[in-house]
C-alpha atoms as a PDB file:
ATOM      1  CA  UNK A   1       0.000   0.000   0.000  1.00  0.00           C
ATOM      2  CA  UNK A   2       1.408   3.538  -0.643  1.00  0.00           C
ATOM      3  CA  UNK A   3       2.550   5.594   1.814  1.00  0.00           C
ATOM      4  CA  UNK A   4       0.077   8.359   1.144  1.00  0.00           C
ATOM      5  CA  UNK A   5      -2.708   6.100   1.007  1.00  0.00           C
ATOM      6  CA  UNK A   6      -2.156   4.532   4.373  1.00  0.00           C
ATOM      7  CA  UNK A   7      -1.552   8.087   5.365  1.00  0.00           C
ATOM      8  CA  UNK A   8      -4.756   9.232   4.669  1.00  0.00           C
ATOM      9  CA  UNK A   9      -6.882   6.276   5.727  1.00  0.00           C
ATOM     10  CA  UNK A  10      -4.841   6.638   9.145  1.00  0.00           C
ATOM     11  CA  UNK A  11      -5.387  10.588   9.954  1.00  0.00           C
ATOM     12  CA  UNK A  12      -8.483  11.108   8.254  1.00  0.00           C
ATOM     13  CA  UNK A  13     -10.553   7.693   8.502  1.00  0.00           C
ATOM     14  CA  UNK A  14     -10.655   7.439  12.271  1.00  0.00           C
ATOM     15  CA  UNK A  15     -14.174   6.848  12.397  1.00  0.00           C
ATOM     16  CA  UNK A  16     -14.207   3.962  10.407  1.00  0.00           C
ATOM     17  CA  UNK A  17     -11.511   2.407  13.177  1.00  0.00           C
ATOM     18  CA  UNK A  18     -12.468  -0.177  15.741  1.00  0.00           C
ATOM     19  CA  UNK A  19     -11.396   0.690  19.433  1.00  0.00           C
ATOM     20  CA  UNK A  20      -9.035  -1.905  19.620  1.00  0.00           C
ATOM     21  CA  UNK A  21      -7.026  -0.224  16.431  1.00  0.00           C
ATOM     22  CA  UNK A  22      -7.044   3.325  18.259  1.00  0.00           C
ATOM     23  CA  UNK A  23      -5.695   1.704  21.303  1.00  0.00           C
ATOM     24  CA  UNK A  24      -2.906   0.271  19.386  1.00  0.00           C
ATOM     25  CA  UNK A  25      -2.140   3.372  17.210  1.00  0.00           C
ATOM     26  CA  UNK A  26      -2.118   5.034  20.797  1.00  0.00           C
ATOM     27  CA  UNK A  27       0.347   2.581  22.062  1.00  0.00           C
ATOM     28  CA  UNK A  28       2.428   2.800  19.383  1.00  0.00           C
ATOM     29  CA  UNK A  29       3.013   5.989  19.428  1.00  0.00           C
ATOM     30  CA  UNK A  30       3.396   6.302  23.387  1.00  0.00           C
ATOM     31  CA  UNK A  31       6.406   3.168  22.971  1.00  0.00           C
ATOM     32  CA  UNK A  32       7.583   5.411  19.482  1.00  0.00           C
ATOM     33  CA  UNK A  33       8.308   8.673  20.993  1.00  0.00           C
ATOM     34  CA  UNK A  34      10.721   7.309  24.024  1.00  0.00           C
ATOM     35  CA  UNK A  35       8.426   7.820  26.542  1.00  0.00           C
ATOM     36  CA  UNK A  36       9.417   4.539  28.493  1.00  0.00           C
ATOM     37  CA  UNK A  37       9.359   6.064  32.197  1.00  0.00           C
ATOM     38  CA  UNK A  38       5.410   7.869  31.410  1.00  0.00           C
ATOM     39  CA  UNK A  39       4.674   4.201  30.254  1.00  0.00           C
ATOM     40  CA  UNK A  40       6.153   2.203  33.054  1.00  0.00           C
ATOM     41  CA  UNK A  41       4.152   4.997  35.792  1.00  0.00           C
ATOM     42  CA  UNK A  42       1.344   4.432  33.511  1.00  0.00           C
ATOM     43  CA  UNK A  43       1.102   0.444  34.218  1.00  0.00           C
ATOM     44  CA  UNK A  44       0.729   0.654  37.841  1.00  0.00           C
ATOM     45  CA  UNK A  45      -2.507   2.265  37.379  1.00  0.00           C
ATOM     46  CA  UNK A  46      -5.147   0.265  36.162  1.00  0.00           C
ATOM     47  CA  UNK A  47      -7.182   3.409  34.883  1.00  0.00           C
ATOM     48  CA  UNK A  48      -4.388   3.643  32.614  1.00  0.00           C
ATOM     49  CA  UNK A  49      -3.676   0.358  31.806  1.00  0.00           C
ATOM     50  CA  UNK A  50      -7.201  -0.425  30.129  1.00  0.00           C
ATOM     51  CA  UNK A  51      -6.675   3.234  28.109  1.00  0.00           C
ATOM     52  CA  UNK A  52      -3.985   1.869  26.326  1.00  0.00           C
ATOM     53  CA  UNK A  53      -5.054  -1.741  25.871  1.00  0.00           C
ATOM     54  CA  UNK A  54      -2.029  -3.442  27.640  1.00  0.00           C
ATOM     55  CA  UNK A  55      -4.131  -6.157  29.149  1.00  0.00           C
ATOM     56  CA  UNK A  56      -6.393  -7.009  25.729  1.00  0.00           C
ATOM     57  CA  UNK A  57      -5.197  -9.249  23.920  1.00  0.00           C
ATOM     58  CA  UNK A  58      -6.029  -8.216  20.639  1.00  0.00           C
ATOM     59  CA  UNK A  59      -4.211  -4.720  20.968  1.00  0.00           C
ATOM     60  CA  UNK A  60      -0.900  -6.932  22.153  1.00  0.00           C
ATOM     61  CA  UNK A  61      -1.229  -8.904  19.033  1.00  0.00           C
ATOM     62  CA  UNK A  62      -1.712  -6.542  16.673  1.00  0.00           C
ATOM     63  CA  UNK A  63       1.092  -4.116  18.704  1.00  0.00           C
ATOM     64  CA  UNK A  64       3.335  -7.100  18.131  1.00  0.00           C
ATOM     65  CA  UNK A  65       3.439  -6.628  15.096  1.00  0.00           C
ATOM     66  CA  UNK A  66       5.447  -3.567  14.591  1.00  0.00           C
ATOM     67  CA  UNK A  67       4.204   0.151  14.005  1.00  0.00           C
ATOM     68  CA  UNK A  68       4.739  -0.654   9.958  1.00  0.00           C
ATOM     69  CA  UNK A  69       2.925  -3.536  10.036  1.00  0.00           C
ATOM     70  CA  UNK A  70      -0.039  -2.894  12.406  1.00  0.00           C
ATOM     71  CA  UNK A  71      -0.662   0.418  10.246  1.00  0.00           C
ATOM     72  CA  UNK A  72      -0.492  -1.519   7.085  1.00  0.00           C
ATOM     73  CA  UNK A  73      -2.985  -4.281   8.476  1.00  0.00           C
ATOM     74  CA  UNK A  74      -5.781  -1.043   9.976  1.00  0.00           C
ATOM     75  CA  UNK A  75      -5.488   0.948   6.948  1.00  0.00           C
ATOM     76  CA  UNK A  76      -6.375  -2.303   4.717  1.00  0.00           C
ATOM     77  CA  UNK A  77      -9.195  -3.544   7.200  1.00  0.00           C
ATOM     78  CA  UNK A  78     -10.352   0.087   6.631  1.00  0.00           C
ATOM     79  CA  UNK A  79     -10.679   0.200   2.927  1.00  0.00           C
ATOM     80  CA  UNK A  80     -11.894  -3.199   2.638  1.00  0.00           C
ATOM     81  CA  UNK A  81     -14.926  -2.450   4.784  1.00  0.00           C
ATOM     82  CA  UNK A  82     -15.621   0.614   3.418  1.00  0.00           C
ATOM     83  CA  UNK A  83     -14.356   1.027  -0.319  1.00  0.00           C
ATOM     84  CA  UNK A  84     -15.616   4.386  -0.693  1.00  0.00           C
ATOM     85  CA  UNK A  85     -14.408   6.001   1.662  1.00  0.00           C
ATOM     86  CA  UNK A  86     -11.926   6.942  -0.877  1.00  0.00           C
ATOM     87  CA  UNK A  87     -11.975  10.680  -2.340  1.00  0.00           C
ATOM     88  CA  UNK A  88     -10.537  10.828  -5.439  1.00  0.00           C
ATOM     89  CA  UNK A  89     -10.615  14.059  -8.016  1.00  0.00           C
ATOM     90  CA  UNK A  90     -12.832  13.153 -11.277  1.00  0.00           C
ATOM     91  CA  UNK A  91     -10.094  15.039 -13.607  1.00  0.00           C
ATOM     92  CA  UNK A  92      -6.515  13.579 -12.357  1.00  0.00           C
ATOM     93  CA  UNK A  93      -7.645  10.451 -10.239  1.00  0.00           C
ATOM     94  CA  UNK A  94      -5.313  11.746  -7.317  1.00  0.00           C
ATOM     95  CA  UNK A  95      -6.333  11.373  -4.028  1.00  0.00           C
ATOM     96  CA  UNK A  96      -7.579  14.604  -2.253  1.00  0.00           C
ATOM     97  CA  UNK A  97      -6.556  15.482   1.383  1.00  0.00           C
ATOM     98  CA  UNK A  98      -9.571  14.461   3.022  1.00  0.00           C
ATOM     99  CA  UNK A  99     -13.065  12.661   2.517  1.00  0.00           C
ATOM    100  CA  UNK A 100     -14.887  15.855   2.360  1.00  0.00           C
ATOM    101  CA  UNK A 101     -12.501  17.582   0.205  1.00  0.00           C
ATOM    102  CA  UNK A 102     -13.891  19.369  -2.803  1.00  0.00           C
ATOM    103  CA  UNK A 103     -11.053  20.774  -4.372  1.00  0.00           C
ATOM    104  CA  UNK A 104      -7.870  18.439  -6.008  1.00  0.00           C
ATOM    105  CA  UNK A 105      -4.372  19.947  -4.299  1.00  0.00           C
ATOM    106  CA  UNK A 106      -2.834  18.815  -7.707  1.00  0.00           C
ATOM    107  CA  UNK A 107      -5.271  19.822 -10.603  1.00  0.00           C
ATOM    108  CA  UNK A 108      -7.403  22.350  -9.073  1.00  0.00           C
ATOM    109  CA  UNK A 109      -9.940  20.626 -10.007  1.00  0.00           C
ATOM    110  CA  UNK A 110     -13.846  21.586  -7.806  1.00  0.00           C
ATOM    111  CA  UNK A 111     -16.395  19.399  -7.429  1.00  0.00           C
ATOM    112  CA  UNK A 112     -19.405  19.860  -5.180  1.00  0.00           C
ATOM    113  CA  UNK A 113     -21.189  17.703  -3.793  1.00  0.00           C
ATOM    114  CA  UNK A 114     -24.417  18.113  -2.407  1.00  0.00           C
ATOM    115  CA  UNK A 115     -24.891  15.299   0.310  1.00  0.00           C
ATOM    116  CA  UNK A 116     -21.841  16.576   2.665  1.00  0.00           C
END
């Protein structure tokens, strides 16, 4: 999958996510930035511990899997379940920056449509 795809199924498809794949994306990016010693004071509370999934298994399988990887396997789930959820511009096929988008970033192409 390209890199901009996965992008924008990632940032601007969170709705179509299931809680378990926030929670991961969430714990990925908690164990990404360095932020061992937050993590480590967040596991002795439990409050915390369910807000980032460490005790469901699901999130720890699909966590184990690598930030690459886990991305990869939401972003497809996403636009399998929900094939158009893809925004593409009617002149140059590109994909626009959002769902809603009505204008192409590379063409300049409008559209309007009437049931946003």
């Amino acid at each position: 999958m390209e890199s901009e795809l996965k992008k924008y199924l990632l940032e601007q498809c969170r709705d179509w996510m299931l809680k378990e794949e926030i929670k991961v994306l969430m714990r990925l990016g908690l164990t990404e930035h360095g932020e061992t010693v937050t993590r480590k004071n967040a596991l002795v509370e439990y409050k915390m511990e369910l807000l980032y999934g460490f005790q469901d298994k699901k999130v720890n399988d699909l966590a184990s899997l690598g930030k690459t990887l886990a991305e990869e396997r939401i972003a497809k789930r996403i636009l399998k379940d929900n094939p158009n959820i893809l925004n593409n511009c009617s002149n140059c096929g590109k994909l626009a920056r959002t769902p809603k988008a009505q204008q192409c970033r590379y063409c300049g192409n409008k559209w309007f449509n009437k049931k946003l």
